[in-house]
C-alpha atoms as a PDB file:
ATOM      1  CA  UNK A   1     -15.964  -6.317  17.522  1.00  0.00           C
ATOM      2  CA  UNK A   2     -15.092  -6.651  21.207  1.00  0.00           C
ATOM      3  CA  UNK A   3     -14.157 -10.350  22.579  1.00  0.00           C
ATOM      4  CA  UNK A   4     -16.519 -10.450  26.129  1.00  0.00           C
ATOM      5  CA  UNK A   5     -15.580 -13.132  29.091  1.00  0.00           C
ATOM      6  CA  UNK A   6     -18.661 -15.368  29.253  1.00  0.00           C
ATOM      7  CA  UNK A   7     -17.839 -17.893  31.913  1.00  0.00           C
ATOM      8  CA  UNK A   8     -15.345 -21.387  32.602  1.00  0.00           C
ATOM      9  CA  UNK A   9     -15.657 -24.207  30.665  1.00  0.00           C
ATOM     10  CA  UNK A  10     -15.721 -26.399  33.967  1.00  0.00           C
ATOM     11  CA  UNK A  11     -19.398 -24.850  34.469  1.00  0.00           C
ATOM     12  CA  UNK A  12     -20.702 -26.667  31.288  1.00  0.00           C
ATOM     13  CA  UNK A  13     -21.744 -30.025  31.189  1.00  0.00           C
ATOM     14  CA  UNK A  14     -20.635 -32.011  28.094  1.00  0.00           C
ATOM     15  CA  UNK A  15     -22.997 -31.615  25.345  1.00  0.00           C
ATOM     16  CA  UNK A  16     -24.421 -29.230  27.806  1.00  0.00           C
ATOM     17  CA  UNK A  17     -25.285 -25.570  27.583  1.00  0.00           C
ATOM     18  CA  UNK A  18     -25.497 -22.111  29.276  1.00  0.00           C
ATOM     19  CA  UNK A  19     -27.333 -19.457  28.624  1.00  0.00           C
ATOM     20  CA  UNK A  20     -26.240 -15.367  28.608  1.00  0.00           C
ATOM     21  CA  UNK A  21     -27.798 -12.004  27.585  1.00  0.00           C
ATOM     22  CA  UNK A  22     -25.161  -9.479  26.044  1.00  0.00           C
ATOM     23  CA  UNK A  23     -26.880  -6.594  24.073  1.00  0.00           C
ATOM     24  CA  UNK A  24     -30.615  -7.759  24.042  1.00  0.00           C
ATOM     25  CA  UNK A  25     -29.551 -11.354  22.384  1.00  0.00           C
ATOM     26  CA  UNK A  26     -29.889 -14.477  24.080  1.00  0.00           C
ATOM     27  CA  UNK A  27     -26.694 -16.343  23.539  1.00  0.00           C
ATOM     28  CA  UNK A  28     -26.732 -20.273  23.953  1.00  0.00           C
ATOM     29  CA  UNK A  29     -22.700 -21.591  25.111  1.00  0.00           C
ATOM     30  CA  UNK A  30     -22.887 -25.303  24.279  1.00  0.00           C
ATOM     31  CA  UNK A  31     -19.843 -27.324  24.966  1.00  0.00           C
ATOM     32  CA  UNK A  32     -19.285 -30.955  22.705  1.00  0.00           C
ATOM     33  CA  UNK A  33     -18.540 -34.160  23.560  1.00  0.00           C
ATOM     34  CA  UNK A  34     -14.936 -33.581  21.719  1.00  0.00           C
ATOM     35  CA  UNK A  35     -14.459 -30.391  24.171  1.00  0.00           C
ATOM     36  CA  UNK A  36     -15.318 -27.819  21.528  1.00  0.00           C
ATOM     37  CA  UNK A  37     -17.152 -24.917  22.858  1.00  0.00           C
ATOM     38  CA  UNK A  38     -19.957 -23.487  20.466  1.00  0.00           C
ATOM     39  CA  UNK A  39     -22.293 -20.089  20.607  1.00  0.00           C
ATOM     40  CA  UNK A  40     -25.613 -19.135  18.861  1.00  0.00           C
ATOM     41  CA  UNK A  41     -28.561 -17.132  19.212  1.00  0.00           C
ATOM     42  CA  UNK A  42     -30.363 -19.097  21.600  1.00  0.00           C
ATOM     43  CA  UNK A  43     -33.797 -19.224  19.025  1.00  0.00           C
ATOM     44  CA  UNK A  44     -34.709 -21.587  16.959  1.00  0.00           C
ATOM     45  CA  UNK A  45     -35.854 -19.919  13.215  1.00  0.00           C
ATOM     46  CA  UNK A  46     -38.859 -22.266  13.022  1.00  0.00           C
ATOM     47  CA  UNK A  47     -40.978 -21.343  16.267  1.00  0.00           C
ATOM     48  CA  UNK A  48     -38.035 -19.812  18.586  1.00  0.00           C
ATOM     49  CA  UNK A  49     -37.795 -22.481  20.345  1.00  0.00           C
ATOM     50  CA  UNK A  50     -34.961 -21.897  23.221  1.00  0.00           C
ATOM     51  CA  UNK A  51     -31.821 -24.363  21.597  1.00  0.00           C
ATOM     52  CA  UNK A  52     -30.297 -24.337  24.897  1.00  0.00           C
ATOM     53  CA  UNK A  53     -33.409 -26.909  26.064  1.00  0.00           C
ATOM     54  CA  UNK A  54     -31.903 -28.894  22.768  1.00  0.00           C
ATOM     55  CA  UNK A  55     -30.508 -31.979  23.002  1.00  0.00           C
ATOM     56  CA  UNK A  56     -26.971 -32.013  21.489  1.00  0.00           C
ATOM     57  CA  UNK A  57     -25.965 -34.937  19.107  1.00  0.00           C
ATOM     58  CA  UNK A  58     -22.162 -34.876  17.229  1.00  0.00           C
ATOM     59  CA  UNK A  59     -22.060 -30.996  16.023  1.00  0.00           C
ATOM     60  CA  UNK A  60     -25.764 -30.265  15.929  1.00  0.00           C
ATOM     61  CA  UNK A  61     -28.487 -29.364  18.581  1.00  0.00           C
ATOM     62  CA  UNK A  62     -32.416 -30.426  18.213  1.00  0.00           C
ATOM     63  CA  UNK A  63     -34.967 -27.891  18.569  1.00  0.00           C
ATOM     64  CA  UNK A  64     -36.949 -29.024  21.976  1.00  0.00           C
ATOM     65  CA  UNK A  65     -40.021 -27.731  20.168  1.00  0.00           C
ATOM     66  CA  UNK A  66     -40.376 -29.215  16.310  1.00  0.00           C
ATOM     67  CA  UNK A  67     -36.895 -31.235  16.827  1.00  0.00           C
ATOM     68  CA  UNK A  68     -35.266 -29.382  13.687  1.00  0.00           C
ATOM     69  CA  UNK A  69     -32.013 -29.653  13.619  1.00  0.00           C
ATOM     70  CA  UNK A  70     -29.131 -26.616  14.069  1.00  0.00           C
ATOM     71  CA  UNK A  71     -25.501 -27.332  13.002  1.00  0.00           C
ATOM     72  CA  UNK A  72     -23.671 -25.439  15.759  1.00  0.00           C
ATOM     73  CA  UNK A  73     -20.596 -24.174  14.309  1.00  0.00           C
ATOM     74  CA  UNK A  74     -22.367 -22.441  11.265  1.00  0.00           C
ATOM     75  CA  UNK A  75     -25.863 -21.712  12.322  1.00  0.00           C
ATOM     76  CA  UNK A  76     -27.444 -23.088   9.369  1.00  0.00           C
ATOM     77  CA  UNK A  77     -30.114 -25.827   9.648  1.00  0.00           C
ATOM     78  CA  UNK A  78     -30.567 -29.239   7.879  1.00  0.00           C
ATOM     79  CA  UNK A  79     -32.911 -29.639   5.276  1.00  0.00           C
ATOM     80  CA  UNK A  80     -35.508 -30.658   4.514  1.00  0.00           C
ATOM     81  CA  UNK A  81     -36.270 -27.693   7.164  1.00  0.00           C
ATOM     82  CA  UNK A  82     -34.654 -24.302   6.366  1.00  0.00           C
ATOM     83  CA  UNK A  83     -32.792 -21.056   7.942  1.00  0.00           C
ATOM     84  CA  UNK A  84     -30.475 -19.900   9.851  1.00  0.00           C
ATOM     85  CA  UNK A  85     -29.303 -18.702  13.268  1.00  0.00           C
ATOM     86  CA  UNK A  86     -26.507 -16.103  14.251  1.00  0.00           C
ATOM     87  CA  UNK A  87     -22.964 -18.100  15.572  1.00  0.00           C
ATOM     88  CA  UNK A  88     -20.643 -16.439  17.724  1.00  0.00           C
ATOM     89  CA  UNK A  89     -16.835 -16.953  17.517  1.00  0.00           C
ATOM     90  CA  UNK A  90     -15.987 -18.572  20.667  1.00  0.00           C
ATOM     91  CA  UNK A  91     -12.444 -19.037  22.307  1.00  0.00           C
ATOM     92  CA  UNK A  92     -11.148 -20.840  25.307  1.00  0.00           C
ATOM     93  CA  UNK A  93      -8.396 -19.949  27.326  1.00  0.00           C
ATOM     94  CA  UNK A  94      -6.423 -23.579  28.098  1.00  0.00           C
ATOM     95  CA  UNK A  95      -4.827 -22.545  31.213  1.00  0.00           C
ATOM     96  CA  UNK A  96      -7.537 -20.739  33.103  1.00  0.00           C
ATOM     97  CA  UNK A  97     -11.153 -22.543  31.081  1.00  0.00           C
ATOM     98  CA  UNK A  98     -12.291 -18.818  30.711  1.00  0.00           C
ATOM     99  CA  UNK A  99     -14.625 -18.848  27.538  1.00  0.00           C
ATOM    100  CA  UNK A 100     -14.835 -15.601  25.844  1.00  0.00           C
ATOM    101  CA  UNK A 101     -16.997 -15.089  22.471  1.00  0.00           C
ATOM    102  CA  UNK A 102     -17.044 -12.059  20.238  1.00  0.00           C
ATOM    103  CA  UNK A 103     -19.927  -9.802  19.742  1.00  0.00           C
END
């Protein structure tokens, strides 16, 4: 596992969101109203919807597509709907913002 610099805090909105590529995945950064900073596969399991178009609400993000909804620190989605996405560990640096997750 390898821990890869990803960007600054300061350049996501609050329940915002960011989007990177590392190793063919699209990665979704989203950053919560309580200043948690969250990462996922950026595809929803239903149609692949893009979560990072999502809106953001407590801990979970809405699919823009079918508006099923993806708890963002384990990936899993609320019934009555069901599957799962791949979560990133995420880590930010308090002195500098830096976010770094770990592939």
């Amino acid at each position: 596992m390898a821990k890869v610099l990803v960007g600054n805090i300061a350049d996501i909105d609050v329940k915002g969101a960011r989007t990177i590529r590392l190793e063919g995945t699209e990665i979704a950064i989203f950053r919560l109203s309580d200043g948690q900073v969250k990462a996922l596969e950026n595809r929803c399991p239903h149609k692949n919807g893009k979560l990072s178009e999502g809106m953001v609400c407590g801990t979970a993000v809405h699919c823009p597509l079918h508006d099923w909804k993806i708890d963002l620190r384990s990936g899993n989605v609320y019934e009555p709907d069901d599957g799962c996405v791949a979560t990133f560990e995420t880590e930010v640096d308090g002195a500098s913002g830096s976010i770094y997750i770990t592939i």
